[in-house]
N, C-alpha and C. Protein backbone atom coordinates (compact mmCIF):
# COMPACT_ATOMS: atom_id res chain seq x y z
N UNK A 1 -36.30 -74.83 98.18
CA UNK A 1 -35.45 -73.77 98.67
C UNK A 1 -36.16 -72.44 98.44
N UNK A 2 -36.08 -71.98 98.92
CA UNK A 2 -36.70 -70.13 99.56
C UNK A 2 -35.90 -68.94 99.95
N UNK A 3 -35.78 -67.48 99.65
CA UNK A 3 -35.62 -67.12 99.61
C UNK A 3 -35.98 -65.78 100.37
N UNK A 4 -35.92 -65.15 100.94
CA UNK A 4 -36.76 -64.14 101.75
C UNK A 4 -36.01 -62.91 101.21
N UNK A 5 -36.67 -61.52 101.58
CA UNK A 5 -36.35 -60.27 101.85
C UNK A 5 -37.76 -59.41 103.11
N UNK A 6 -37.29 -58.81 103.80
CA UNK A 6 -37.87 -58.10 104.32
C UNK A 6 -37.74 -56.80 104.56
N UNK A 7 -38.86 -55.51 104.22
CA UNK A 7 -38.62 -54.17 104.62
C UNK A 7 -39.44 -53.86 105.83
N UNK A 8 -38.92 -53.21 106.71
CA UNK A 8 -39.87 -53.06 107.82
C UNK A 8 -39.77 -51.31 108.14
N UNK A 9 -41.04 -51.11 108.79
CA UNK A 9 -41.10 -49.13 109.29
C UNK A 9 -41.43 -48.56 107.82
N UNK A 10 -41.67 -48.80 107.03
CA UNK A 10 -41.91 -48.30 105.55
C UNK A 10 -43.19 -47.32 106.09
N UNK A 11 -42.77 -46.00 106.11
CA UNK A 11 -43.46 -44.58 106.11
C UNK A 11 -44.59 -44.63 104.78
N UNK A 12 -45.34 -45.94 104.71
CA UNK A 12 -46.29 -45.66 103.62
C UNK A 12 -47.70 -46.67 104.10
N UNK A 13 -48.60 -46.19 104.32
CA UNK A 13 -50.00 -46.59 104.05
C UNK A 13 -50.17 -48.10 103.96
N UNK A 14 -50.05 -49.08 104.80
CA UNK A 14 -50.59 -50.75 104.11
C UNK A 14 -51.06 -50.65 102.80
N UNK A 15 -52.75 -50.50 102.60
CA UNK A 15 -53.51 -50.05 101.96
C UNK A 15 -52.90 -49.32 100.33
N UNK A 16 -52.14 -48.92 100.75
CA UNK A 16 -51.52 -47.98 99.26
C UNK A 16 -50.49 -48.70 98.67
N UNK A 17 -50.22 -49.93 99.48
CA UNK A 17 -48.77 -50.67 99.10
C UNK A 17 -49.55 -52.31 98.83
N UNK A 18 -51.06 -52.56 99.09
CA UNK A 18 -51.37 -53.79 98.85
C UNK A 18 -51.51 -54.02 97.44
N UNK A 19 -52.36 -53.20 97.08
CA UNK A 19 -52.58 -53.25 95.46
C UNK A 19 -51.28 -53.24 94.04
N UNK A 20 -50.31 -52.79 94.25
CA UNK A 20 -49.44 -52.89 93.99
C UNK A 20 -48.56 -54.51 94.42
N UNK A 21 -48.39 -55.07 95.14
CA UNK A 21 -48.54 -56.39 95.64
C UNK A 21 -49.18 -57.78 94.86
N UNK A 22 -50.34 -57.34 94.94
CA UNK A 22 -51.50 -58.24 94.17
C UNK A 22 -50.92 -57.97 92.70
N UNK A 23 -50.26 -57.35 92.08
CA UNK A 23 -49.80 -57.02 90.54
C UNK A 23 -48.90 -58.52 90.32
N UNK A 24 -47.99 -58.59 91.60
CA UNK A 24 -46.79 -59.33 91.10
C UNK A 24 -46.69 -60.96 91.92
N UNK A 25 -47.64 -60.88 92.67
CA UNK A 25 -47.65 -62.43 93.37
C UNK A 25 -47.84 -63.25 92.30
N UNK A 26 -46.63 -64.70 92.51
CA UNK A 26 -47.25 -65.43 91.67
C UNK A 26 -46.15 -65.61 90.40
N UNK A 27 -45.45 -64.43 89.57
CA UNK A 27 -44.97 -63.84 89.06
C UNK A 27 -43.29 -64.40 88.89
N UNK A 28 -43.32 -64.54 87.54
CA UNK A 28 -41.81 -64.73 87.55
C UNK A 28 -40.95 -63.55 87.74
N UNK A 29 -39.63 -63.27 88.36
CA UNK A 29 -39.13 -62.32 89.37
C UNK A 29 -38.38 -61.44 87.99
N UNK A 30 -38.22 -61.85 87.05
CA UNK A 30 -38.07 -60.69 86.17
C UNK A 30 -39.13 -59.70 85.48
N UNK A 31 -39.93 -60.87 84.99
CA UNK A 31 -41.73 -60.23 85.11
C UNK A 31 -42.06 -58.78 86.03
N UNK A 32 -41.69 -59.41 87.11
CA UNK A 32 -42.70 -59.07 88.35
C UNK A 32 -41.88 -57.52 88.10
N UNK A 33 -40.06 -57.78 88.18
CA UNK A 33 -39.47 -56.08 88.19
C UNK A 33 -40.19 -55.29 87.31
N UNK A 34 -40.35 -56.33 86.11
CA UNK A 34 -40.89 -55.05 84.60
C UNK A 34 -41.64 -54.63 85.08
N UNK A 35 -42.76 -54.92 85.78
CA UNK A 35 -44.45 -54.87 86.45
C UNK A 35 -44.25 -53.54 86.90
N UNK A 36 -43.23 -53.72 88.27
CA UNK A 36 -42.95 -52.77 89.03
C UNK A 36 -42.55 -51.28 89.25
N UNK A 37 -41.48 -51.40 87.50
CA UNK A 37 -40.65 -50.58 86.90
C UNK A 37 -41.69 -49.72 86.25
N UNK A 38 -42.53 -50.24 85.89
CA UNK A 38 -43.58 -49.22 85.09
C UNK A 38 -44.99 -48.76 85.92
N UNK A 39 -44.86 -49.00 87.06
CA UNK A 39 -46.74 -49.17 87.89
C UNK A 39 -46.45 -47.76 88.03
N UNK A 40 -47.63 -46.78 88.16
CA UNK A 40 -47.32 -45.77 88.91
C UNK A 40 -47.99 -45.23 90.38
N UNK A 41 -48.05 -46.54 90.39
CA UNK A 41 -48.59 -46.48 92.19
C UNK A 41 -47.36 -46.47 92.92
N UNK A 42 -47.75 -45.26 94.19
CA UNK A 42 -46.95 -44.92 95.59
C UNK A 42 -45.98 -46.37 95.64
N UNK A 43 -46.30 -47.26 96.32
CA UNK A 43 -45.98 -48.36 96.57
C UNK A 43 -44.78 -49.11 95.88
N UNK A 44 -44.73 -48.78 94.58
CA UNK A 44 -44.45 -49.69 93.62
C UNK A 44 -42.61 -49.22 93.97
N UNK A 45 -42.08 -48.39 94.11
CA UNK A 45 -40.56 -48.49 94.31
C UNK A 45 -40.24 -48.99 95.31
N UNK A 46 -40.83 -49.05 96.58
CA UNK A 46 -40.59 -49.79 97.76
C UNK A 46 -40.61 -51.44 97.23
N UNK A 47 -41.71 -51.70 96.97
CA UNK A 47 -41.90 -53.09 96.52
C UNK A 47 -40.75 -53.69 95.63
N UNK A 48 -39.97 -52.64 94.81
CA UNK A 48 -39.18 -53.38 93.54
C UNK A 48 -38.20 -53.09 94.37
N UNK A 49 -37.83 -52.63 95.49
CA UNK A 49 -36.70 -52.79 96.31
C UNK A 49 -36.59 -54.09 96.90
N UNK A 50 -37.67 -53.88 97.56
CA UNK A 50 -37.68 -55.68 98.66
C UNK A 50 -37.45 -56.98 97.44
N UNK A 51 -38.00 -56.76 96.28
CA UNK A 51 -38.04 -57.97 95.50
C UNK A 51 -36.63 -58.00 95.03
N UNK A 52 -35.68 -57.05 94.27
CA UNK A 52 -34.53 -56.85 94.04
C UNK A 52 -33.65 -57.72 94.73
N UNK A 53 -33.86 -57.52 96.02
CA UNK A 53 -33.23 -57.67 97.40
C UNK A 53 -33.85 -59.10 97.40
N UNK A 54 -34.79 -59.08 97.60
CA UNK A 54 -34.96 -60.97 98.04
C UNK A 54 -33.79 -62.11 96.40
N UNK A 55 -34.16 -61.23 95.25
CA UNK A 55 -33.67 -61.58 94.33
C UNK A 55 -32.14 -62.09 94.63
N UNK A 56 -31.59 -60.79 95.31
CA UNK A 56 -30.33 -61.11 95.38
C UNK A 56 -29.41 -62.02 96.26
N UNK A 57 -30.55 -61.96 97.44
CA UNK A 57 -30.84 -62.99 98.35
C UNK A 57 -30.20 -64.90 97.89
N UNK A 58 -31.30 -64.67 96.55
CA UNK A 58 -31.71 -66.07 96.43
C UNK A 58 -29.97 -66.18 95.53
N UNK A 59 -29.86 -65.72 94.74
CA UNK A 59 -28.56 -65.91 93.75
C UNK A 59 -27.27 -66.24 94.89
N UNK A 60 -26.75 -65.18 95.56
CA UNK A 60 -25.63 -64.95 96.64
C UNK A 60 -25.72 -65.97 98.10
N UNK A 61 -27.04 -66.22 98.47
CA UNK A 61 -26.47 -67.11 99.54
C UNK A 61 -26.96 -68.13 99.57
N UNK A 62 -27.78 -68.65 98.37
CA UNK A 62 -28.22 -70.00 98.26
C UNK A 62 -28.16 -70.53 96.69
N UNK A 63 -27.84 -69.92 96.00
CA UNK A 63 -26.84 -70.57 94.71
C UNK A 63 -28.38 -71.08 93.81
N UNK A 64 -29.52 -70.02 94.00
CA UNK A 64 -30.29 -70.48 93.28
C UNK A 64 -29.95 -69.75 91.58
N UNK A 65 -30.69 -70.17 90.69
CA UNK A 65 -30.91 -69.26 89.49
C UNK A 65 -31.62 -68.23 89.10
N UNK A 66 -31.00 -67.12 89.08
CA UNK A 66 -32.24 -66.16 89.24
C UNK A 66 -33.64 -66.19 87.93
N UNK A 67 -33.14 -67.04 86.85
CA UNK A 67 -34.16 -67.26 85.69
C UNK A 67 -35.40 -67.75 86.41
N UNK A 68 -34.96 -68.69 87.23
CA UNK A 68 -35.91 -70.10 87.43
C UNK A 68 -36.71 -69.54 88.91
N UNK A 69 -36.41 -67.93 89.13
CA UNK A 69 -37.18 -67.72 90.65
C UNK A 69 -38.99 -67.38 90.21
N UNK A 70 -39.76 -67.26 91.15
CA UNK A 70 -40.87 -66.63 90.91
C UNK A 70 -40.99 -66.13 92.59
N UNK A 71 -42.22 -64.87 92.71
CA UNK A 71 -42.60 -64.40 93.48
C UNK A 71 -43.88 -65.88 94.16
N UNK A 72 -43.32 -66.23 95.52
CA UNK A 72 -44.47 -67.50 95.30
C UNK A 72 -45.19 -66.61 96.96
N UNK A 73 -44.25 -65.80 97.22
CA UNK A 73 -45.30 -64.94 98.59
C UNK A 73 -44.83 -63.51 98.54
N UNK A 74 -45.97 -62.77 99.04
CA UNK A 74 -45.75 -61.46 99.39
C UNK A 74 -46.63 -60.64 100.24
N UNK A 75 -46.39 -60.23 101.71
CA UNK A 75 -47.08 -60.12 102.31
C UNK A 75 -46.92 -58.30 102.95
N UNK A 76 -48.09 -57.70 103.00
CA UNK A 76 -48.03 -56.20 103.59
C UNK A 76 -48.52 -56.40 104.68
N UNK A 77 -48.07 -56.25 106.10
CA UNK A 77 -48.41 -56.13 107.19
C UNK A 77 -48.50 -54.59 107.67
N UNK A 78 -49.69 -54.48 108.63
CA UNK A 78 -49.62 -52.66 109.67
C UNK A 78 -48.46 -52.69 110.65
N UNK A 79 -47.05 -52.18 110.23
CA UNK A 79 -46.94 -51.73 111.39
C UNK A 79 -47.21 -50.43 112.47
N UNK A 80 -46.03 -50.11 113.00
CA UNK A 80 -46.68 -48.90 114.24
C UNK A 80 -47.44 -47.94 113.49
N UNK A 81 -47.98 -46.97 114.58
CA UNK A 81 -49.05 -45.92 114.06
C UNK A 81 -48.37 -44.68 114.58
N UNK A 82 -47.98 -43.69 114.02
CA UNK A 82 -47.70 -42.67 114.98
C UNK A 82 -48.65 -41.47 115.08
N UNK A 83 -49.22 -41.03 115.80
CA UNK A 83 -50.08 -40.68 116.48
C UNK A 83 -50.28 -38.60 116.51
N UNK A 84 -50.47 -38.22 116.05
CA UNK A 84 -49.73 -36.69 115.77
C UNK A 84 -51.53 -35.81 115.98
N UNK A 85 -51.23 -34.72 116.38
CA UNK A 85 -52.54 -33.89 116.62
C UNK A 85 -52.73 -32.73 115.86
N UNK A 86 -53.48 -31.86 114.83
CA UNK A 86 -53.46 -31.22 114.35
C UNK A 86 -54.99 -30.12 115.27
N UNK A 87 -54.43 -28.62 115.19
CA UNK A 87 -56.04 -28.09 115.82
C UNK A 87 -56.56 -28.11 114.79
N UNK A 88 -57.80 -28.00 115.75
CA UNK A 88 -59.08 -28.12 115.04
C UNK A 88 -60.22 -26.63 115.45
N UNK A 89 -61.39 -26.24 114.84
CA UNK A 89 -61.96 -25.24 115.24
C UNK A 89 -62.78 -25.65 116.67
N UNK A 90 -62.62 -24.54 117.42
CA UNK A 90 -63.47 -24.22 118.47
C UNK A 90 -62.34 -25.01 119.98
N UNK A 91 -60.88 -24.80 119.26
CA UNK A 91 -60.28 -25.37 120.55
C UNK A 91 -60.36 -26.89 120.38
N UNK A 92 -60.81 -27.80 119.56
CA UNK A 92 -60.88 -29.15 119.68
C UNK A 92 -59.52 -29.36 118.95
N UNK A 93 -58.69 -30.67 118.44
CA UNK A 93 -57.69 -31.13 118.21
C UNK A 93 -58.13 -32.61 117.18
N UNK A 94 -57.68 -32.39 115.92
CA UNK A 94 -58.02 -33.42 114.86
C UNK A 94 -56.64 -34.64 115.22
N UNK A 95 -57.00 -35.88 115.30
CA UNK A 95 -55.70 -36.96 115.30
C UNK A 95 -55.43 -36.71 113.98
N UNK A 96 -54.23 -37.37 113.89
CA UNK A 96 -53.58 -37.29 112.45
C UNK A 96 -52.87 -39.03 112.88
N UNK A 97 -53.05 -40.34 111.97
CA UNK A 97 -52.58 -41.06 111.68
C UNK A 97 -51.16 -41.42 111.07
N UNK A 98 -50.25 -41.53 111.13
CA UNK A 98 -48.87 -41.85 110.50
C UNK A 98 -48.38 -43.24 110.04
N UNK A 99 -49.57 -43.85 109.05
CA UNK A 99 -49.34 -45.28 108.77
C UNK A 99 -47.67 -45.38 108.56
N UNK A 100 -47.29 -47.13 108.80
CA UNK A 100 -46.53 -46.85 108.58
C UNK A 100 -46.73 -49.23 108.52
N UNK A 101 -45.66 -49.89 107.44
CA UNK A 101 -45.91 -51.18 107.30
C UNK A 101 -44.69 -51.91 106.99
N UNK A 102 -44.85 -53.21 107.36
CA UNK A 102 -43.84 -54.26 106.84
C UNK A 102 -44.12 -54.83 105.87
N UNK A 103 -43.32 -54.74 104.83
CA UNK A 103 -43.24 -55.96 103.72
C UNK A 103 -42.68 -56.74 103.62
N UNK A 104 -42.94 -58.18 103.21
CA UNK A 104 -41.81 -59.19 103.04
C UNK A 104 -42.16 -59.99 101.98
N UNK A 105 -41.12 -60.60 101.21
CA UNK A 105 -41.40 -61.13 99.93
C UNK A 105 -40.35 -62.72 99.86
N UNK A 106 -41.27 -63.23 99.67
CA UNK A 106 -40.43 -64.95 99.30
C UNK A 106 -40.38 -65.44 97.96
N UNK A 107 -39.10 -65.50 97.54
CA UNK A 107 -38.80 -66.11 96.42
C UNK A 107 -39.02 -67.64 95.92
N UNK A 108 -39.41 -68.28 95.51
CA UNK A 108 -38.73 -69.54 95.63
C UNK A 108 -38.56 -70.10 93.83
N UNK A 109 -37.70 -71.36 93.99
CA UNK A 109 -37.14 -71.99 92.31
C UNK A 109 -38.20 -72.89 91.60
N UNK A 110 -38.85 -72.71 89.87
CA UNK A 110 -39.71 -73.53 89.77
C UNK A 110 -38.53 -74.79 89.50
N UNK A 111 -39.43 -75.93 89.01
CA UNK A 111 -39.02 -76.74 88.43
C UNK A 111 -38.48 -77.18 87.02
């Protein structure tokens, strides 16, 4: 049995939200909050949201135990880019990038 949460449109960087990620895969889901609760990477409150949330997931609609969960996936995907122009000297125009990503996190029960 499994458990999901997903955040999607997250106004933050893939890249700035992976490393923070790699902290808690793997991870028993109380572990993983402490992890989270103290990181001081960008990333890290978004992340202890989705896990919270998958957490609560697993307790409320599938009658798991939340002792017995661990983080067994967690994945940062790119989503859209938004696209913005800043000037630049001599009349030219600098792009400006607007990362922006999906996270999703799967719980599941050990044995």
């Amino acid at each position: 049995m499994e458990a999901k949460a997903v955040a999607k449109y997250v106004r933050m960087s893939p890249t700035k939200i992976k490393p923070v990620c790699d902290l808690v895969r793997g991870k028993n889901v109380n572990e993983a909050l402490a992890i989270l609760k103290f990181t001081p990477g960008k990333g890290s409150t978004v992340v202890e949201k989705v896990v919270e949330s998958a957490k609560a997931n697993a307790e409320n609609n599938f009658d798991m135990n939340p002792d017995n969960l661990y983080v067994s996936e967690i994945l940062v995907n790119q989503g859209p880019t938004m696209k913005r122009w800043r000037a630049g000297a001599q009349g030219r125009a600098g792009m400006i990038l607007k990362r922006s990503a999906h996270i999703s996190c799967t719980l599941k029960e050990r044995e």
